[in-house]
C-alpha atoms as a PDB file:
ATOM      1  CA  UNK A   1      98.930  76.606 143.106  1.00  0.00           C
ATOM      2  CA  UNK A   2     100.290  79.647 141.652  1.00  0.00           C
ATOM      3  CA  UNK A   3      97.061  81.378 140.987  1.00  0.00           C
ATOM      4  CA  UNK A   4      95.829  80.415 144.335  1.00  0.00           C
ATOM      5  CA  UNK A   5      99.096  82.091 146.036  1.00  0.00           C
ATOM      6  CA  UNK A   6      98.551  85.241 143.326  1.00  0.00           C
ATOM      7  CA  UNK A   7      95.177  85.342 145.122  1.00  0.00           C
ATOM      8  CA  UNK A   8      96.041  85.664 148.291  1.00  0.00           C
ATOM      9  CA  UNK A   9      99.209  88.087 148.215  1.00  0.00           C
ATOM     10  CA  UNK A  10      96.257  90.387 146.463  1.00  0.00           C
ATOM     11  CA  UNK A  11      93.944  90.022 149.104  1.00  0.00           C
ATOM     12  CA  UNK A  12      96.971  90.767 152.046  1.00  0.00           C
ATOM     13  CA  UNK A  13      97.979  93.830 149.856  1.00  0.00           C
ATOM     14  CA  UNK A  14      94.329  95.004 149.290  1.00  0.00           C
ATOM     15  CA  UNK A  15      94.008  94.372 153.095  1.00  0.00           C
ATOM     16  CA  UNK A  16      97.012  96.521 154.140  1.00  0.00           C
ATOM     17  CA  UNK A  17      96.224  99.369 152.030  1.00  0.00           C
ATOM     18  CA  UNK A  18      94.183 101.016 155.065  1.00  0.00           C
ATOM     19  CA  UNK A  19      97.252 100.652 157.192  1.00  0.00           C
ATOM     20  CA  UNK A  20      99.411 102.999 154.836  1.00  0.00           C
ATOM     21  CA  UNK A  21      97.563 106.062 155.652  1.00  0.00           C
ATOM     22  CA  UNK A  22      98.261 106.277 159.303  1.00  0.00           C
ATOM     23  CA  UNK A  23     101.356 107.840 160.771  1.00  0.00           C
ATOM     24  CA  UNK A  24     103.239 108.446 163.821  1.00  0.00           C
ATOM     25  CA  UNK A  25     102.071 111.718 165.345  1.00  0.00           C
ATOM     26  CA  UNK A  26     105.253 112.751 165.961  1.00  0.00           C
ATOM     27  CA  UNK A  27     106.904 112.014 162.723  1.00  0.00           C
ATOM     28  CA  UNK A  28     104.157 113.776 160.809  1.00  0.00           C
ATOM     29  CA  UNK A  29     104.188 117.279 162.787  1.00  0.00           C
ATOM     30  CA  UNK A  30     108.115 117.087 162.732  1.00  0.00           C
ATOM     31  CA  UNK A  31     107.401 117.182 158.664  1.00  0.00           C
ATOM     32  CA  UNK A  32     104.759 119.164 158.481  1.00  0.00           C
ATOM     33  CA  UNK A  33     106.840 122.260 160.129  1.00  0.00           C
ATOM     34  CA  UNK A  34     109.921 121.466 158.375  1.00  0.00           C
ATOM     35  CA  UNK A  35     111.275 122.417 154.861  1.00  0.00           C
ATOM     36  CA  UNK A  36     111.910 120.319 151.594  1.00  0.00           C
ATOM     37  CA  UNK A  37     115.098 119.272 152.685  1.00  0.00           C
ATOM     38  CA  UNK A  38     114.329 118.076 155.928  1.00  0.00           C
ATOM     39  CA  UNK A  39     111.160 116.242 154.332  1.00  0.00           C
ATOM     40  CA  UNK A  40     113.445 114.158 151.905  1.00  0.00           C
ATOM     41  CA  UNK A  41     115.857 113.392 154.835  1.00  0.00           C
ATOM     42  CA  UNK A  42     113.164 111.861 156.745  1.00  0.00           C
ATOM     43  CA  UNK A  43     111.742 109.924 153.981  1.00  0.00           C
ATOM     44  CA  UNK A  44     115.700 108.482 153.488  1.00  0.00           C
ATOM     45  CA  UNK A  45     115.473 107.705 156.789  1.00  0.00           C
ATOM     46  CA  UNK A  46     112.437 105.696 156.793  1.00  0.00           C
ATOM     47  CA  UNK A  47     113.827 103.788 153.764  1.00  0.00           C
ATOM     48  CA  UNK A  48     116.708 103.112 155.600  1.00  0.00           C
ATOM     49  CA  UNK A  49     114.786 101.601 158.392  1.00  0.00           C
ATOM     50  CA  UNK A  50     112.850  99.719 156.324  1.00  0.00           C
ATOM     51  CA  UNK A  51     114.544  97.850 153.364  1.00  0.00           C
ATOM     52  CA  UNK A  52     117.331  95.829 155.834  1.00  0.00           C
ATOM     53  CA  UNK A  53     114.549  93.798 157.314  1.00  0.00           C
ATOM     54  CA  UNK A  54     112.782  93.380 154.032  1.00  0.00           C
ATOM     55  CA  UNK A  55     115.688  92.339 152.177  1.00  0.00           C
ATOM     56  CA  UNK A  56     116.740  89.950 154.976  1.00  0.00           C
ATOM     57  CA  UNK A  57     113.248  88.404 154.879  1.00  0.00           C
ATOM     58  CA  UNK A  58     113.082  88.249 151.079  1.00  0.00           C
ATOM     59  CA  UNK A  59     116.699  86.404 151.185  1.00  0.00           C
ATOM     60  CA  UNK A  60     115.410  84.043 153.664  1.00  0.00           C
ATOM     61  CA  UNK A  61     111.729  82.972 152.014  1.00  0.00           C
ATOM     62  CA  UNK A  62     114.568  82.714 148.867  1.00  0.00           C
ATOM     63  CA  UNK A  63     116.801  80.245 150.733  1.00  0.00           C
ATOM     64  CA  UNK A  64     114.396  78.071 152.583  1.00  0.00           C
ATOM     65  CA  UNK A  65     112.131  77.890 149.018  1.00  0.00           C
ATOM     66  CA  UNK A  66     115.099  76.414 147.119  1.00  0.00           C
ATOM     67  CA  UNK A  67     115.972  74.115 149.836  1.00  0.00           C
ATOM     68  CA  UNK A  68     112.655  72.969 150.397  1.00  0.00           C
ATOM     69  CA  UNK A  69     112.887  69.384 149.295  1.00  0.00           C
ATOM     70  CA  UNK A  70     116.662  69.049 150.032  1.00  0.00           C
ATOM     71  CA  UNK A  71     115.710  66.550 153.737  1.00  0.00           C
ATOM     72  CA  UNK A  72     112.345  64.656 151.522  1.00  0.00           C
ATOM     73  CA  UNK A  73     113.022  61.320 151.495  1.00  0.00           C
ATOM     74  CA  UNK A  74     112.302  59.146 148.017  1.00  0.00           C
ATOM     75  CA  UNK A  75     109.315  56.696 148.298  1.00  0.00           C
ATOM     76  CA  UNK A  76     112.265  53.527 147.975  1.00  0.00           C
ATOM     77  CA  UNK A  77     114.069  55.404 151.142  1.00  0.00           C
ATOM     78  CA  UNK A  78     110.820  55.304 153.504  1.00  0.00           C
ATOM     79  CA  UNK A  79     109.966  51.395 152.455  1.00  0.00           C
ATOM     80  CA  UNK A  80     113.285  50.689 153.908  1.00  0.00           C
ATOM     81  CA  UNK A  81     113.254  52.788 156.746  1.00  0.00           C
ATOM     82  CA  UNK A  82     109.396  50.936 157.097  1.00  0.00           C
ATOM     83  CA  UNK A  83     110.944  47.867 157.192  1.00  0.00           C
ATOM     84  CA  UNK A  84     113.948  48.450 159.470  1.00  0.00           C
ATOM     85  CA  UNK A  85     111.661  49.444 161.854  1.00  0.00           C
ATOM     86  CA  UNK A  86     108.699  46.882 161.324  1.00  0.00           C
ATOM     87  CA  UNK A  87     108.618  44.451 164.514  1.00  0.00           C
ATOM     88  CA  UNK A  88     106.410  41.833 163.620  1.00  0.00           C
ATOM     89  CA  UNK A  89     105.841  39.779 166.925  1.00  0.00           C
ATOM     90  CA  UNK A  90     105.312  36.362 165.724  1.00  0.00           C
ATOM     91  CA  UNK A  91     105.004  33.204 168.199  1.00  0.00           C
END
């Protein structure tokens, strides 16, 4: 299972990899006529923009991965709930 996951977050991240080199046309002529200091406010900005949501995400996959098996009920649990609910209609 864990190779097979391995697999596929390499194949998403290979996938994505075209997606990194396009940009907003504003955002990249507002850099490309500004100075040093203006470039390394906008690139504060973007990682202000982004890590929130990605850190939010992360913390939720984290929760709902440890809780995963916390409503699984045992195999003795079902037979019983099986035969609570088993209507046998004899005449």
């Amino acid at each position: 299972m864990g190779t097979r996951l391995t697999i596929m977050a390499l194949v998403i991240a290979a996938c994505s990899l075209p997606a990194l080199a396009q940009g907003c046309a504003l955002c990249y002529t507002q850099a490309a006529s500004s100075g040093a200091r203006m470039i390394q406010a906008l690139r504060s900005g973007i990682l202000v923009l982004v890590l929130p949501p990605t850190l939010m995400s992360v913390g939720v996959a984290a929760v709902a991965y440890r809780r995963r098996n916390q409503f699984r009920e045992t195999d003795s649990e079902e037979q019983e709930i099986r035969d609570a609910f088993d209507t046998s209609y004899e005449d």
